[in-house]
PDB file of N, CA and C in Angstrom:
ATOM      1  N   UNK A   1       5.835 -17.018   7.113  1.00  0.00           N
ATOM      2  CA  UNK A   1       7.082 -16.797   6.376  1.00  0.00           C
ATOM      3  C   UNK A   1       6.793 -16.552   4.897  1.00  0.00           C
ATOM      4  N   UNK A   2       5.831 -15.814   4.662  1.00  0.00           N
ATOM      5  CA  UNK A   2       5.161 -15.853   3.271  1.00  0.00           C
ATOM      6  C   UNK A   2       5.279 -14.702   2.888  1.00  0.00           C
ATOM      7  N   UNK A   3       6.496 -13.937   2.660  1.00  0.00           N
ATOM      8  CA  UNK A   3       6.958 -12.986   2.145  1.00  0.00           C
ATOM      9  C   UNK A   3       6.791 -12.674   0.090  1.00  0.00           C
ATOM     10  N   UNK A   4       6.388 -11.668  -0.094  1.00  0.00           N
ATOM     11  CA  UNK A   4       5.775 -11.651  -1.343  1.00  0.00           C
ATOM     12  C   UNK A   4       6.798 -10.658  -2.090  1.00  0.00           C
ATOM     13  N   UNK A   5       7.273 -10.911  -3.132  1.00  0.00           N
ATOM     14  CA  UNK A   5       8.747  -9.703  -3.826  1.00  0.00           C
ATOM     15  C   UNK A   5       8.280  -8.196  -3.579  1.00  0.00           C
ATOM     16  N   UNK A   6       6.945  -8.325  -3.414  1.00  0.00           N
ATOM     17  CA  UNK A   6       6.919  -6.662  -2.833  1.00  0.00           C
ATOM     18  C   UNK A   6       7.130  -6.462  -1.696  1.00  0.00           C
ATOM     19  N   UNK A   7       6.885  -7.293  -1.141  1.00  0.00           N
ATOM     20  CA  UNK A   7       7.379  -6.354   0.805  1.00  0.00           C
ATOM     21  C   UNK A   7       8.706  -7.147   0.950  1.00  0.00           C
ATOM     22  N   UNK A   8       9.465  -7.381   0.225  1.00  0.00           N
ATOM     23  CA  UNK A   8      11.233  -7.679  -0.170  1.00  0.00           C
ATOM     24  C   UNK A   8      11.370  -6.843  -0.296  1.00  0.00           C
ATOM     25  N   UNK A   9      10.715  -5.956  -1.884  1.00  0.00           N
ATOM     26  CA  UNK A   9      10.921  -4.586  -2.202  1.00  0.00           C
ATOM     27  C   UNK A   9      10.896  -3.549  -1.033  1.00  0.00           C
ATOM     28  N   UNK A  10       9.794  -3.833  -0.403  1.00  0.00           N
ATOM     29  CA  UNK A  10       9.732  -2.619   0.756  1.00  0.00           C
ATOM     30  C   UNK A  10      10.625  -2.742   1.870  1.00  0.00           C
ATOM     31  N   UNK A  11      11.041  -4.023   2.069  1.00  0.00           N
ATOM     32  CA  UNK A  11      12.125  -3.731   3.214  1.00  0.00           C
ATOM     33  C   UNK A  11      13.220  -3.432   2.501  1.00  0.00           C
ATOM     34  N   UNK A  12      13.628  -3.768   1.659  1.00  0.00           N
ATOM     35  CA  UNK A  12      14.600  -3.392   0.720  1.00  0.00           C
ATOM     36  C   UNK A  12      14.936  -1.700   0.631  1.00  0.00           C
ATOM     37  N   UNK A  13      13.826  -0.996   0.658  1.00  0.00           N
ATOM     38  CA  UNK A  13      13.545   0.576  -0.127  1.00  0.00           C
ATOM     39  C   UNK A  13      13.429   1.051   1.233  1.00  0.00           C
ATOM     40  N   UNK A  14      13.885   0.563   2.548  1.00  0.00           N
ATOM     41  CA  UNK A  14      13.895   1.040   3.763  1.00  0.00           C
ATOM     42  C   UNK A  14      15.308   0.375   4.762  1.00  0.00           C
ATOM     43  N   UNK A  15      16.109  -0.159   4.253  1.00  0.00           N
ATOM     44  CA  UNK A  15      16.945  -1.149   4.697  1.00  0.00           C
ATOM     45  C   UNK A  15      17.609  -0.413   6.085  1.00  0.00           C
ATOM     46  N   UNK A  16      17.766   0.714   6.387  1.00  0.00           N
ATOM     47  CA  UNK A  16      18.703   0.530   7.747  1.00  0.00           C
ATOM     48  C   UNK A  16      17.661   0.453   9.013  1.00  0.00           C
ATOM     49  N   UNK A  17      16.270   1.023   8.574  1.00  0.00           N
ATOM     50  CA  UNK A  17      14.955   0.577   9.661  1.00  0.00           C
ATOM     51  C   UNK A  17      14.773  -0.967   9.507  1.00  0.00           C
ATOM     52  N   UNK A  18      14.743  -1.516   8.762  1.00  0.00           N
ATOM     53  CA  UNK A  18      14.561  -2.675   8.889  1.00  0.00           C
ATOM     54  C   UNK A  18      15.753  -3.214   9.343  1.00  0.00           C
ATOM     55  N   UNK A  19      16.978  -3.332   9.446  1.00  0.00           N
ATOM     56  CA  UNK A  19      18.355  -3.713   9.894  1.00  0.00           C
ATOM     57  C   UNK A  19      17.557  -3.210  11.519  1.00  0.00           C
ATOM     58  N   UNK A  20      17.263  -2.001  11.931  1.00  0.00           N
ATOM     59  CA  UNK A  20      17.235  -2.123  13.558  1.00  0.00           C
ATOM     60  C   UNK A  20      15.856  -2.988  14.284  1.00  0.00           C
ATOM     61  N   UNK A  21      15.315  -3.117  13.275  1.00  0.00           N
ATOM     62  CA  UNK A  21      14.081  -3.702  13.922  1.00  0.00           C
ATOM     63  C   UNK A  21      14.277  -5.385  13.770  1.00  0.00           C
ATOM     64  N   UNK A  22      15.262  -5.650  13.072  1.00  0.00           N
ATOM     65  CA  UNK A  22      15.585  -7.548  13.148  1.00  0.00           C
ATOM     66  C   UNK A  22      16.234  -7.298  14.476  1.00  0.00           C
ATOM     67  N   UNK A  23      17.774  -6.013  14.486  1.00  0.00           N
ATOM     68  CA  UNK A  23      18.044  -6.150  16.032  1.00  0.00           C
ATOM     69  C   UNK A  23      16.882  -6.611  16.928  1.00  0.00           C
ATOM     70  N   UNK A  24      15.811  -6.037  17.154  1.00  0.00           N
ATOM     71  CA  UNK A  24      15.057  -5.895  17.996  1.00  0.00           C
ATOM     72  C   UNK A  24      14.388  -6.777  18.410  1.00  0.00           C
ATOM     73  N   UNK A  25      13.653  -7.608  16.769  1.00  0.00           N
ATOM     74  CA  UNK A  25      12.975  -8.719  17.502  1.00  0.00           C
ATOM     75  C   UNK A  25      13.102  -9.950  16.035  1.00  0.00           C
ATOM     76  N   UNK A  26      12.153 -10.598  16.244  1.00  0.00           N
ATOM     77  CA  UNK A  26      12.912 -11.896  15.220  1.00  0.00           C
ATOM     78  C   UNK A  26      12.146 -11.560  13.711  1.00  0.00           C
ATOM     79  N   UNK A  27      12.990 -12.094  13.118  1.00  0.00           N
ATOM     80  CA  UNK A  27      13.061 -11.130  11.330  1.00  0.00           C
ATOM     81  C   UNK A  27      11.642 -11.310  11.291  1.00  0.00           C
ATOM     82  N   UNK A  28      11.099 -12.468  10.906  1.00  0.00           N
ATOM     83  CA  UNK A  28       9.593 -12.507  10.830  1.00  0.00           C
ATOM     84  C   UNK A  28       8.963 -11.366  10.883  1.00  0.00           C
ATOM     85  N   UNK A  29       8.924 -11.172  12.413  1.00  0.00           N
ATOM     86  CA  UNK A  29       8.330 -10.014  12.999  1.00  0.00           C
ATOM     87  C   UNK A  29       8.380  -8.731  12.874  1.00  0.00           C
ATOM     88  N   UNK A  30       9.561  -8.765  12.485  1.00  0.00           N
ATOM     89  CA  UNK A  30      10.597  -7.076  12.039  1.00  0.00           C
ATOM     90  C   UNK A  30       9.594  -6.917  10.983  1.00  0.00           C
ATOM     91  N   UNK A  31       9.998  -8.004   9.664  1.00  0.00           N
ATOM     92  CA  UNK A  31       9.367  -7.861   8.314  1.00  0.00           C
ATOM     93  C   UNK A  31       7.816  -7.424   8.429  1.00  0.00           C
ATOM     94  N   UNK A  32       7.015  -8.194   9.351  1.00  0.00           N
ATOM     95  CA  UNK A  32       5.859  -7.813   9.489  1.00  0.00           C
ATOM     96  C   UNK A  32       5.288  -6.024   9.617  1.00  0.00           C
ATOM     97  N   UNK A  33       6.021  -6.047  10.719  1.00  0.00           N
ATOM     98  CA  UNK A  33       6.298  -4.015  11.307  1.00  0.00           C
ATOM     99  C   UNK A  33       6.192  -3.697  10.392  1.00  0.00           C
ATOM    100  N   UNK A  34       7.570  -3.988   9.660  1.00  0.00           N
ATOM    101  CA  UNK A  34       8.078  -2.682   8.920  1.00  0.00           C
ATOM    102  C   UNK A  34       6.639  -2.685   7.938  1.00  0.00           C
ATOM    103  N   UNK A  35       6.478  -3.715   7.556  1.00  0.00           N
ATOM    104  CA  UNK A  35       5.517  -3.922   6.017  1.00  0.00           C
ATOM    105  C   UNK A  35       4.142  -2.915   6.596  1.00  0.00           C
ATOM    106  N   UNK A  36       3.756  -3.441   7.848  1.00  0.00           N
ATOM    107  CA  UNK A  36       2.750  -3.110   8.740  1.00  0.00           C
ATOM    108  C   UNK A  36       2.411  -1.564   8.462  1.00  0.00           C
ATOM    109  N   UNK A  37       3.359  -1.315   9.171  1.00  0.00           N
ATOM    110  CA  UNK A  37       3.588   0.421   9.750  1.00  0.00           C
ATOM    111  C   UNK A  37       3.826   1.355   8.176  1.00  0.00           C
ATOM    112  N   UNK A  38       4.094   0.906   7.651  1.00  0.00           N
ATOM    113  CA  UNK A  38       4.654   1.662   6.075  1.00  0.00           C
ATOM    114  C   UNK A  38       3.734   2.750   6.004  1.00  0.00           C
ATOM    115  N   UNK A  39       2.161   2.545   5.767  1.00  0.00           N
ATOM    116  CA  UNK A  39       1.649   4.064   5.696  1.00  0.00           C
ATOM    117  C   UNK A  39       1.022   4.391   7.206  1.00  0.00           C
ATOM    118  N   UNK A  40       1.421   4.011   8.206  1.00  0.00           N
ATOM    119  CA  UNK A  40       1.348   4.368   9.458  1.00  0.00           C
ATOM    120  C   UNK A  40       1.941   5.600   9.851  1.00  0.00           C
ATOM    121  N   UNK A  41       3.334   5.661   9.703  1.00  0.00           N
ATOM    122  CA  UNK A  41       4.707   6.223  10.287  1.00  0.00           C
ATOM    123  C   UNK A  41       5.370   6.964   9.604  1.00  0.00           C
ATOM    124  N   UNK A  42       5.943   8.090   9.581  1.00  0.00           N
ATOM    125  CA  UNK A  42       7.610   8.595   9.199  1.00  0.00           C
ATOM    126  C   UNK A  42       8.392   7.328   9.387  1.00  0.00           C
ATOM    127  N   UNK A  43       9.424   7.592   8.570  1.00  0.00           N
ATOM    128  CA  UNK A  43      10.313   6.729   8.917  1.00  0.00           C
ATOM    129  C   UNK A  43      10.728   6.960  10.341  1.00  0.00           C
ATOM    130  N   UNK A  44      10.658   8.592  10.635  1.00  0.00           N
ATOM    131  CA  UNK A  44      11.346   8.874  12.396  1.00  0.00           C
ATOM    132  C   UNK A  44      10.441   7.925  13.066  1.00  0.00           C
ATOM    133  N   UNK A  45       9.279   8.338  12.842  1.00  0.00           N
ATOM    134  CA  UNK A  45       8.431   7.888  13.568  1.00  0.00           C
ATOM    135  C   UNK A  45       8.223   6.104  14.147  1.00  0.00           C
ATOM    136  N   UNK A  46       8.516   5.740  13.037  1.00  0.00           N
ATOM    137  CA  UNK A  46       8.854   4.377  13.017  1.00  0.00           C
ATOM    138  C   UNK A  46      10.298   3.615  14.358  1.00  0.00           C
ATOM    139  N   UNK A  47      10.696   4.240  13.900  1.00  0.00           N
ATOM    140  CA  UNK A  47      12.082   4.152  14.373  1.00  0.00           C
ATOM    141  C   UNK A  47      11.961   4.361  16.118  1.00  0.00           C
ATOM    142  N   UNK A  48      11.318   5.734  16.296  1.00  0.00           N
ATOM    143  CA  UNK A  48      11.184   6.019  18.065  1.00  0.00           C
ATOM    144  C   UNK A  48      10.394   4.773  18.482  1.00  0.00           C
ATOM    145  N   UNK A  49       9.245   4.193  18.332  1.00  0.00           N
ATOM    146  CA  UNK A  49       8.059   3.293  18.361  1.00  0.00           C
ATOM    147  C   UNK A  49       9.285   2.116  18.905  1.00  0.00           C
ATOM    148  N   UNK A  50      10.284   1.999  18.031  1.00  0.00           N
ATOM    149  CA  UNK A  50      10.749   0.478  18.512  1.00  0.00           C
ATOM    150  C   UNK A  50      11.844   0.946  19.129  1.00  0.00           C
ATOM    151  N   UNK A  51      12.704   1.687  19.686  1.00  0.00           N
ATOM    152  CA  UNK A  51      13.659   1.892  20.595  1.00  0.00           C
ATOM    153  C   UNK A  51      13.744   2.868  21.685  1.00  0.00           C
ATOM    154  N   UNK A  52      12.278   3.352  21.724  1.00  0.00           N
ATOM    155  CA  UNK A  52      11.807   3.505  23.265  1.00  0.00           C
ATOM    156  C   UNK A  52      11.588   2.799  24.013  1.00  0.00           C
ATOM    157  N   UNK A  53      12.259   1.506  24.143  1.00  0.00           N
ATOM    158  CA  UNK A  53      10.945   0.283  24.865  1.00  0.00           C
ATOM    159  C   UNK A  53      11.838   0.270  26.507  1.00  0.00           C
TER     160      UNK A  53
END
């Protein structure tokens, strides 16, 4: 749970991907992804990954 004001910032500077990925699974985890995947993904890209399942 050791969230740092920058990856606040980054879920912040991405907020409706991060809004579907808490749907998805528990915030923790969301926060992790999203922070995770950042230079992984498009945002599309991001997005298909968790609501193809």
């Amino acid at each position: 749970r050791a969230l740092t004001s920058q990856d606040e910032e980054v879920v912040l500077s991405i907020q409706p991907i991060g809004e579907l990925m808490v749907l998805a699974v528990e915030q923790e985890t969301a926060a992790a992804l999203v922070t995770e995947s950042l230079g992984e993904f498009t945002p599309g890209e991001r997005v298909r990954l968790k609501t193809r399942e």
